[in-house]
C-alpha atoms as a PDB file:
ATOM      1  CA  UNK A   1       0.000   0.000   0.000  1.00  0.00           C
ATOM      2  CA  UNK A   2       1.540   3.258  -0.877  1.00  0.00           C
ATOM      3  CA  UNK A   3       1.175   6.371   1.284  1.00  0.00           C
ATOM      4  CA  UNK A   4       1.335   9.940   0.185  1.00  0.00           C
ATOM      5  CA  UNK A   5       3.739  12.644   1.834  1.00  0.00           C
ATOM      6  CA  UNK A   6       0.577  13.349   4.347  1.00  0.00           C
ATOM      7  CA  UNK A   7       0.268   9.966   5.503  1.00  0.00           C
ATOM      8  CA  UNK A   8      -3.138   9.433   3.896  1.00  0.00           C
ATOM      9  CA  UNK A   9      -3.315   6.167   2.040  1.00  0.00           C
ATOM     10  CA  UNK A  10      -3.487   5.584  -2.281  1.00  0.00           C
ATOM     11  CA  UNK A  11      -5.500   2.988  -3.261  1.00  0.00           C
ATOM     12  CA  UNK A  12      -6.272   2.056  -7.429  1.00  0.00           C
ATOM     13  CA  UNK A  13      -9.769   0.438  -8.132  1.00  0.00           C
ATOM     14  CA  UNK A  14      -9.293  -2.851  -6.137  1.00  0.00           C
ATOM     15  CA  UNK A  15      -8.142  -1.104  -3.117  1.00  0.00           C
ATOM     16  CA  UNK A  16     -11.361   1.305  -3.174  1.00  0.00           C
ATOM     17  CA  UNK A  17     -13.389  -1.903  -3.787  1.00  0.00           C
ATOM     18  CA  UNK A  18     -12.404  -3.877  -0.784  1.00  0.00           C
ATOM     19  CA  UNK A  19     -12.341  -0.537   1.237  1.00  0.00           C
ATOM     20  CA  UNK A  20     -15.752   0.369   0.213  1.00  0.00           C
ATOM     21  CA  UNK A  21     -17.076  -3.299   0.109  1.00  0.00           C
ATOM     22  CA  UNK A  22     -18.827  -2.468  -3.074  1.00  0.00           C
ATOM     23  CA  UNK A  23     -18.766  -4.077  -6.389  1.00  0.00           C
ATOM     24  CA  UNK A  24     -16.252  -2.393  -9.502  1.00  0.00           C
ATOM     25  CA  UNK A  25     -18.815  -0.893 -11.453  1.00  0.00           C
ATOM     26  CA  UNK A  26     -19.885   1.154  -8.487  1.00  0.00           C
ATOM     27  CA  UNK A  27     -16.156   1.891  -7.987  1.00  0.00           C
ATOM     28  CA  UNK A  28     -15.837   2.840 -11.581  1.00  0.00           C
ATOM     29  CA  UNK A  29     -18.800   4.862 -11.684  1.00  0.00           C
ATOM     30  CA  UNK A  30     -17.735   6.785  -8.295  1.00  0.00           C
ATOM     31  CA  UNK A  31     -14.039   7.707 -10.267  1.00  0.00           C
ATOM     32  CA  UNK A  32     -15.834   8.710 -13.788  1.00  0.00           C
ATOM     33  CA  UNK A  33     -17.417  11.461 -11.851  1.00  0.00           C
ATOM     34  CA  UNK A  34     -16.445  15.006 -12.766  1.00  0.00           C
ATOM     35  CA  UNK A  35     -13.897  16.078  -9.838  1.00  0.00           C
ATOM     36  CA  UNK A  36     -12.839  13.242  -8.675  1.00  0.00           C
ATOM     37  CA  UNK A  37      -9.731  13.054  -7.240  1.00  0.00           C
ATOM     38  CA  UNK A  38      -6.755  10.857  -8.590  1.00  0.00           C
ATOM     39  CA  UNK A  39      -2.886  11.192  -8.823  1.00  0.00           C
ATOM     40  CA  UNK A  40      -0.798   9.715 -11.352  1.00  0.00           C
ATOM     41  CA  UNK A  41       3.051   8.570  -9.816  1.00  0.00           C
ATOM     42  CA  UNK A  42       5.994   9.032 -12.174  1.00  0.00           C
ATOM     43  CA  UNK A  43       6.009   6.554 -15.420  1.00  0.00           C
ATOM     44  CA  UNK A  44       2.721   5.242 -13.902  1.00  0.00           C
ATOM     45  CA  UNK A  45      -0.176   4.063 -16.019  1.00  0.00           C
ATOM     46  CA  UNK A  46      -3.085   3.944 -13.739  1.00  0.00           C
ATOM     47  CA  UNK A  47      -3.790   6.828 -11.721  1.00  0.00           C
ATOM     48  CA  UNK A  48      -4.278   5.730  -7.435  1.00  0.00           C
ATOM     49  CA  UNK A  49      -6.821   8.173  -5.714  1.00  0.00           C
ATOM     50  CA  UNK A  50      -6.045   9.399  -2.090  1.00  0.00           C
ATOM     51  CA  UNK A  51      -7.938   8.353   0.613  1.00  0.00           C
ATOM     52  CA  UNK A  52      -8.245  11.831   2.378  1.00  0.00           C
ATOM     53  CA  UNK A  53      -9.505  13.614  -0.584  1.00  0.00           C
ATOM     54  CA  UNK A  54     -11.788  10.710  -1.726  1.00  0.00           C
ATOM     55  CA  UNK A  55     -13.572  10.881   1.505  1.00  0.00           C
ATOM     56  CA  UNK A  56     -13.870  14.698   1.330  1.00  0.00           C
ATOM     57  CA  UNK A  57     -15.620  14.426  -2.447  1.00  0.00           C
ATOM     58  CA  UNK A  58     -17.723  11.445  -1.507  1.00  0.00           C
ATOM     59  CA  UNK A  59     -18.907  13.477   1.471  1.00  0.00           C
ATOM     60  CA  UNK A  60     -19.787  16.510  -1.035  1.00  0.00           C
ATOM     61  CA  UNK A  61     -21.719  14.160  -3.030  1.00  0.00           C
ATOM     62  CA  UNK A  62     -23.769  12.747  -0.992  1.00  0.00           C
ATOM     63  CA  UNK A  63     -27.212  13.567  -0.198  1.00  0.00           C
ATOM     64  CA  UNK A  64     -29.070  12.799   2.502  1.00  0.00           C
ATOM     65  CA  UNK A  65     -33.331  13.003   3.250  1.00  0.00           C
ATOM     66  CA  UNK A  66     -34.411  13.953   6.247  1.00  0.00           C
ATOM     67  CA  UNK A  67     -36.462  11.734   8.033  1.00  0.00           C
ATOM     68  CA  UNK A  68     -39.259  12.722  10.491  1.00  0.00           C
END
C-alpha cells in the first residue's frame, strides 16, 4: 500500500473496492465522476486516488433526506 507525503493512504480500483465493500462498477462509476480526485506517480499508467480527498468528495456528493 503506498502512502502519500501526508500519511493518507493511495488505493487504485481494487483497493477502493475492498475498502468500500462495493462491487467495480460502483467503484468505476464513483471515479468517472467530474472532480474526482486521482494522482498519477511518475512513469505510472493507472492513476491511485487518495484516501483523504476521496472521503472529502464522496462526502460533497452525498445527499441525505431527512427523516421525520
Amino acid at each position: 500500500m503506498a502512502f502519500d507525503p501526508n500519511g493518507s493512504r493511495m488505493f487504485n480500483i481494487q483497493g477502493l473496492m475492498e475498502e468500500m465493500q462495493t462491487s467495480r462498477e460502483k467503484v468505476e462509476l464513483l471515479v468517472s465522476m467530474p472532480g474526482c480526485p486521482e494522482f498519477y506517480y511518475p512513469n505510472q499508467k493507472r492513476p491511485v486516488y487518495p484516501e483523504s480527498e476521496m472521503l472529502a468528495f464522496i462526502k460533497a456528493k452525498t445527499t441525505y433526506k431527512r427523516s421525520m
